[in-house]
C-alpha atoms as a PDB file:
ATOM      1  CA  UNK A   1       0.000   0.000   0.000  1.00  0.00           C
ATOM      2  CA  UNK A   2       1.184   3.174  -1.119  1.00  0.00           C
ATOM      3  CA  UNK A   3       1.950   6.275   1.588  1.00  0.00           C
ATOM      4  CA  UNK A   4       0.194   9.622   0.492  1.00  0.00           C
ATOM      5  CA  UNK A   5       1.655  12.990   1.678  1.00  0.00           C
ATOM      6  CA  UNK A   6      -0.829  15.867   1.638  1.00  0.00           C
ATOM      7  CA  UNK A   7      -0.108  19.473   2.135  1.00  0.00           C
ATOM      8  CA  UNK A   8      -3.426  21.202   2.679  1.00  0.00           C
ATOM      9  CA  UNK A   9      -3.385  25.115   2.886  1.00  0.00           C
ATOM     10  CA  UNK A  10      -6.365  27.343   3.982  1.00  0.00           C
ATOM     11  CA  UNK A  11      -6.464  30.032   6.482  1.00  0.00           C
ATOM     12  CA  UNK A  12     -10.025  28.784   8.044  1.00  0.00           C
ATOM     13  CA  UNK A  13      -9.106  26.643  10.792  1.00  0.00           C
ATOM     14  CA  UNK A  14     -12.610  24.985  10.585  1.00  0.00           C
ATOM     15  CA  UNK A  15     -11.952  24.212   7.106  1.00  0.00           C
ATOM     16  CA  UNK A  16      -8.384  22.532   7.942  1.00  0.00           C
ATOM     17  CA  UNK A  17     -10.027  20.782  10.635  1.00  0.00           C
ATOM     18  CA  UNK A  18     -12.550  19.033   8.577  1.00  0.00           C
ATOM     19  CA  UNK A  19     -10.425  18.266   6.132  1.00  0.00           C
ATOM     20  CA  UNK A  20      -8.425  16.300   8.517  1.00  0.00           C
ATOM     21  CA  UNK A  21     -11.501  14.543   9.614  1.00  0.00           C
ATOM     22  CA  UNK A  22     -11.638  13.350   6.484  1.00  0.00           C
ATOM     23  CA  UNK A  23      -8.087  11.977   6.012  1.00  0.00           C
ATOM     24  CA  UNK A  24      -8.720  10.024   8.840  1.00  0.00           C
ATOM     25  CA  UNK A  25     -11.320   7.931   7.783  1.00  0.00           C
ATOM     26  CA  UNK A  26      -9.543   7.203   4.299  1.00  0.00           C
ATOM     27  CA  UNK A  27      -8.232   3.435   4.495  1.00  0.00           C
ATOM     28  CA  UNK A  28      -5.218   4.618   2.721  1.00  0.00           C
ATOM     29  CA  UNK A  29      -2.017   5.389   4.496  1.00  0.00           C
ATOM     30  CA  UNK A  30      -1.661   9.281   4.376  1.00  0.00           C
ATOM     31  CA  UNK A  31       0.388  12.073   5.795  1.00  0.00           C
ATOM     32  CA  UNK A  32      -1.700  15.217   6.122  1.00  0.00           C
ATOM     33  CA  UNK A  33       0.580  18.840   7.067  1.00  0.00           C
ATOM     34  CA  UNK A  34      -1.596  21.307   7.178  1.00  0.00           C
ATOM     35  CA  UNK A  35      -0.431  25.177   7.066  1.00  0.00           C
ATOM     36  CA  UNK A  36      -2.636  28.218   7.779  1.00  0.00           C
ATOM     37  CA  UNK A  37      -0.920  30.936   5.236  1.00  0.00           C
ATOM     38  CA  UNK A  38       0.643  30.456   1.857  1.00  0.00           C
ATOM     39  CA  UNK A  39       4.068  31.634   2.709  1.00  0.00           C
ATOM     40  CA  UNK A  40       4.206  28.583   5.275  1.00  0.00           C
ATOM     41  CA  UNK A  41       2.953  26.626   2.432  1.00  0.00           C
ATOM     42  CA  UNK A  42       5.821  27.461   0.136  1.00  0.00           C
ATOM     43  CA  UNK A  43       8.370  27.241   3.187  1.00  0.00           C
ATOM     44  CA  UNK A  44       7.426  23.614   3.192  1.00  0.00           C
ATOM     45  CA  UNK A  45       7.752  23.024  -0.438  1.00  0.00           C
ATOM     46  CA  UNK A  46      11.102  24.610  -0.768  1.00  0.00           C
ATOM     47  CA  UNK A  47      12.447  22.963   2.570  1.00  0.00           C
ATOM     48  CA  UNK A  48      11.873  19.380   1.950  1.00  0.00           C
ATOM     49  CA  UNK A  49      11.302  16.270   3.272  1.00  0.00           C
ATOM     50  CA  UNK A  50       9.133  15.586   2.753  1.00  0.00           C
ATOM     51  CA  UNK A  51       7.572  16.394  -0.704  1.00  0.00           C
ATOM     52  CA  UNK A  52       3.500  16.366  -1.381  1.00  0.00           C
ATOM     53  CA  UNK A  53       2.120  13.790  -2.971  1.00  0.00           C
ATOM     54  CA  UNK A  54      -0.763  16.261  -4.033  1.00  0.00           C
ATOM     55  CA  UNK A  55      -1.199  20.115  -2.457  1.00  0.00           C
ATOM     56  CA  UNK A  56      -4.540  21.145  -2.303  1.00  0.00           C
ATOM     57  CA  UNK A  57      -4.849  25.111  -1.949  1.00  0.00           C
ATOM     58  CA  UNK A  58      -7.460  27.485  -1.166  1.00  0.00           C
ATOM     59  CA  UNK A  59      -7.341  30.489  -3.283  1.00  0.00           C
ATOM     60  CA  UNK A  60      -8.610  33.074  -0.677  1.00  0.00           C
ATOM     61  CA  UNK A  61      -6.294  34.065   2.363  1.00  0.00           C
ATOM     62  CA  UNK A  62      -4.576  36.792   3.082  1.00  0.00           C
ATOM     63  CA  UNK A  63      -0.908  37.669   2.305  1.00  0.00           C
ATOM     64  CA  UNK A  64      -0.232  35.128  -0.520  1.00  0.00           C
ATOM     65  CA  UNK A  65      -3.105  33.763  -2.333  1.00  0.00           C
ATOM     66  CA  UNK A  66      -3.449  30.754  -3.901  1.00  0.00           C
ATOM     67  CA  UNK A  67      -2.861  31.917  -7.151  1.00  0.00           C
ATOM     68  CA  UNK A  68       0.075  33.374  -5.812  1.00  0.00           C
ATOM     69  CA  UNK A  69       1.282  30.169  -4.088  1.00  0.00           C
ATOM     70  CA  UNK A  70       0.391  28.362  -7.734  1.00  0.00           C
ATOM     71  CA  UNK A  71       2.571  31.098  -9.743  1.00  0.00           C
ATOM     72  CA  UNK A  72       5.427  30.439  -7.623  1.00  0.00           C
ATOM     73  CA  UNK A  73       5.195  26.783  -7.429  1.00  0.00           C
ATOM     74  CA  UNK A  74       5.064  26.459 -11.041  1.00  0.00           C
ATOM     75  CA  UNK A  75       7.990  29.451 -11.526  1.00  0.00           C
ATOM     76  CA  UNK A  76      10.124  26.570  -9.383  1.00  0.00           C
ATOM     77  CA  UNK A  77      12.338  24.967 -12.141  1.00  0.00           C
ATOM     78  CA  UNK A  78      12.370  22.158  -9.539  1.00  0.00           C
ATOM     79  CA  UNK A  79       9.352  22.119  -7.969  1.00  0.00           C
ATOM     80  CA  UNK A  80       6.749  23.098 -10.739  1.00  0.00           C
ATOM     81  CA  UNK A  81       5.995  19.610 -11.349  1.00  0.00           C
ATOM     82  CA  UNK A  82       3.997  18.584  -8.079  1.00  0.00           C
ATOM     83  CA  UNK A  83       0.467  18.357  -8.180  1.00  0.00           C
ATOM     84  CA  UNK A  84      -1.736  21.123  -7.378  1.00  0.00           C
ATOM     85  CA  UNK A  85      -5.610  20.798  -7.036  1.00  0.00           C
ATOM     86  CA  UNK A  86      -7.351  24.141  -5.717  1.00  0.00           C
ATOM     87  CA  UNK A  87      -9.824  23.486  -3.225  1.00  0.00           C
ATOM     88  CA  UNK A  88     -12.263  26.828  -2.848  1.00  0.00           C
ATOM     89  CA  UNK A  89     -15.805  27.412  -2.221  1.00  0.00           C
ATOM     90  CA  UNK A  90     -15.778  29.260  -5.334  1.00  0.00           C
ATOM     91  CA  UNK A  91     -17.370  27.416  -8.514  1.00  0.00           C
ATOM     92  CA  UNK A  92     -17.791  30.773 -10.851  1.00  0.00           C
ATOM     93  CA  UNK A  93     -15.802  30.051 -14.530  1.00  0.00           C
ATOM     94  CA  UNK A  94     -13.500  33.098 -14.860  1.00  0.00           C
ATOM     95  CA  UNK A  95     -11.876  31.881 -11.278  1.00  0.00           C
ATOM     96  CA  UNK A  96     -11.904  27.845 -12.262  1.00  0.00           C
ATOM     97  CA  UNK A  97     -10.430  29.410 -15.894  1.00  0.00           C
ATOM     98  CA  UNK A  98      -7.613  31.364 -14.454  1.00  0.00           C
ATOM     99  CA  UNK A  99      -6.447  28.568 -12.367  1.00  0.00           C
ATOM    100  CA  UNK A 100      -6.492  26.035 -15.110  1.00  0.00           C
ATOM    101  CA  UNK A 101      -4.415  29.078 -17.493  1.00  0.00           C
ATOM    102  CA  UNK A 102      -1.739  29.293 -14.443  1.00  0.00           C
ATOM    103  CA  UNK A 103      -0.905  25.722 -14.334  1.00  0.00           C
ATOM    104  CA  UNK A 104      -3.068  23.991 -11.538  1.00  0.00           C
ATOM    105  CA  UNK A 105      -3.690  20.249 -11.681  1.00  0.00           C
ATOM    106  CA  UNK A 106      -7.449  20.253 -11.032  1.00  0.00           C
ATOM    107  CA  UNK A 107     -10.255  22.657  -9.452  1.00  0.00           C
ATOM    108  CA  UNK A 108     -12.855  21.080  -6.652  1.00  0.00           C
ATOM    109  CA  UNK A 109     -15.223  22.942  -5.067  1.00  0.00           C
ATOM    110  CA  UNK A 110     -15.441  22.653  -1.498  1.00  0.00           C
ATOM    111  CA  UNK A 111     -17.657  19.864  -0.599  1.00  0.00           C
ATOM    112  CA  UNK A 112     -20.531  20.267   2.030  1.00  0.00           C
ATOM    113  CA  UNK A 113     -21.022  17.193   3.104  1.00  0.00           C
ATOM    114  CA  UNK A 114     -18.188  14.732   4.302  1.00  0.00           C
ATOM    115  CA  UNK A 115     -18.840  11.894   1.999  1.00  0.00           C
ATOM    116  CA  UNK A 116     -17.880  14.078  -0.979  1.00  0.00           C
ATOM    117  CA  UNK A 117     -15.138  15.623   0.983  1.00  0.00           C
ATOM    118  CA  UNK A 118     -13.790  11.919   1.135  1.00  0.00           C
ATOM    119  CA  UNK A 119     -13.992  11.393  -2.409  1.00  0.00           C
ATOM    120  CA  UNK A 120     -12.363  14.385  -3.568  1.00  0.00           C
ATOM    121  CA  UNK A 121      -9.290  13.453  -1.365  1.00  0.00           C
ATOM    122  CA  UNK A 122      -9.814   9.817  -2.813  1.00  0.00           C
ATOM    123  CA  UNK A 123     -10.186  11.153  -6.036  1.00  0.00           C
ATOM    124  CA  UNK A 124      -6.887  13.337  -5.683  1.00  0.00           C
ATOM    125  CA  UNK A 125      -4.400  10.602  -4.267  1.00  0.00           C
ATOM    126  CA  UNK A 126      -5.338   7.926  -7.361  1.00  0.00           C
ATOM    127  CA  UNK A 127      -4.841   9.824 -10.067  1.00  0.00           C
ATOM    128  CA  UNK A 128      -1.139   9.401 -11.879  1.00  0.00           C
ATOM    129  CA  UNK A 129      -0.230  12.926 -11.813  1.00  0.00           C
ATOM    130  CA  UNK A 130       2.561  12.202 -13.821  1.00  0.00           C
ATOM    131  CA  UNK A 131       0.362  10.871 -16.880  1.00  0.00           C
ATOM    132  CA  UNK A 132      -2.770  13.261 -16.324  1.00  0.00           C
ATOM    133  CA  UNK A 133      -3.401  16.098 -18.731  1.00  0.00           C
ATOM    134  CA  UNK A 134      -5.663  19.020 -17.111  1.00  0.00           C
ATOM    135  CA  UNK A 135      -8.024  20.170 -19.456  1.00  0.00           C
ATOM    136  CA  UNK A 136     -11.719  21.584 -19.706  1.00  0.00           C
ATOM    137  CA  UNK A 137     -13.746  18.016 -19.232  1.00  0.00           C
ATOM    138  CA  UNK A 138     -11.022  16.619 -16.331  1.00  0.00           C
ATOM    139  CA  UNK A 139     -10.047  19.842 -15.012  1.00  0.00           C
ATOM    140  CA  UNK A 140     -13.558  20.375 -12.553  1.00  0.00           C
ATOM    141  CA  UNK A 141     -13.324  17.384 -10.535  1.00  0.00           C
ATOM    142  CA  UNK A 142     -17.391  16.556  -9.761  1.00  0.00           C
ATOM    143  CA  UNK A 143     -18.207  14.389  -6.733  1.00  0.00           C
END
C-alpha cells in the first residue's frame, strides 16, 4: 500500500479541521501537514522532506493567495511539477479558468457534506499525476 503525503493550505481553521476529519477515515495510508498561510505553504515546499504527494490550496487568504502560491510553485524549475488541485468554495468560470491558465492540476469545489469531501481526497491521491493532462472536461473534478 502506497503512503500519500498531503499538504493542505487554507487560512479557516474549521476548514483545515474538517479536512483532517476526512483523512482520517480514508483506508489509505496518508500524511496530512496542514499550514494556515501560503508563505508557510511554500516554506514547506522549498524545505523538503518531505515532498506532497498532491497540495490542495485554497485560493482566498490573506498575504499570498493561492494563485500566488500556484505562480510560484510552477515558476520553481524544480518544484513546478507537483500536483496542485485548488480546493475553494468558489465554482464561478472566470476563477476555475484562471487557475487552469496558471498551471493547476485540477479545481474542486469545497464539498458540504463529508462523503464528498472523502472522495475528492480519494479522487486526488489515485490519479497518476505524472500521466494526467488538465483540461476543460477533467479539469472540474465533480463528486
Amino acid at each position: 500500500m502506497m503512503n500519500y503525503t498531503i499538504f493542505y493550505t487554507d487560512d479557516d481553521e474549521d476548514d483545515l479541521s474538517i479536512f483532517a476529519d476526512a483523512v482520517e477515515s480514508i483506508p489509505q495510508k496518508i500524511t496530512l501537514q496542514t499550514y494556515s498561510a501560503g508563505d508557510k505553504l511554500l516554506d514547506a515546499i522549498f524545505n523538503p522532506p518531505p515532498t506532497p504527494h498532491v497540495v490542495f490550496l485554497d485560493l482566498n487568504m490573506p498575504g499570498k493567495n493561492g494563485y500566488d502560491v500556484l505562480e510560484e510553485i510552477r515558476n520553481s524549475e524544480d518544484k513546478k511539477d507537483i500536483p496542485v488541485v485548488i480546493y475553494s468554495t468558489s465554482s464561478e468560470p472566470g476563477i476555475i479558468e484562471k487557475c487552469r491558465s496558471l498551471g493547476a492540476n485540477c479545481f474542486i469545489t469545497k464539498p458540504v457534506l463529508m462523503s464528498d469531501i472523502i472522495k475528492s481526497i480519494e479522487h486526488a491521491i489515485t490519479i497518476n499525476w505524472n500521466q494526467f493532462v488538465p483540461n476543460k472536461s477533467n479539469f472540474v473534478y465533480k463528486y
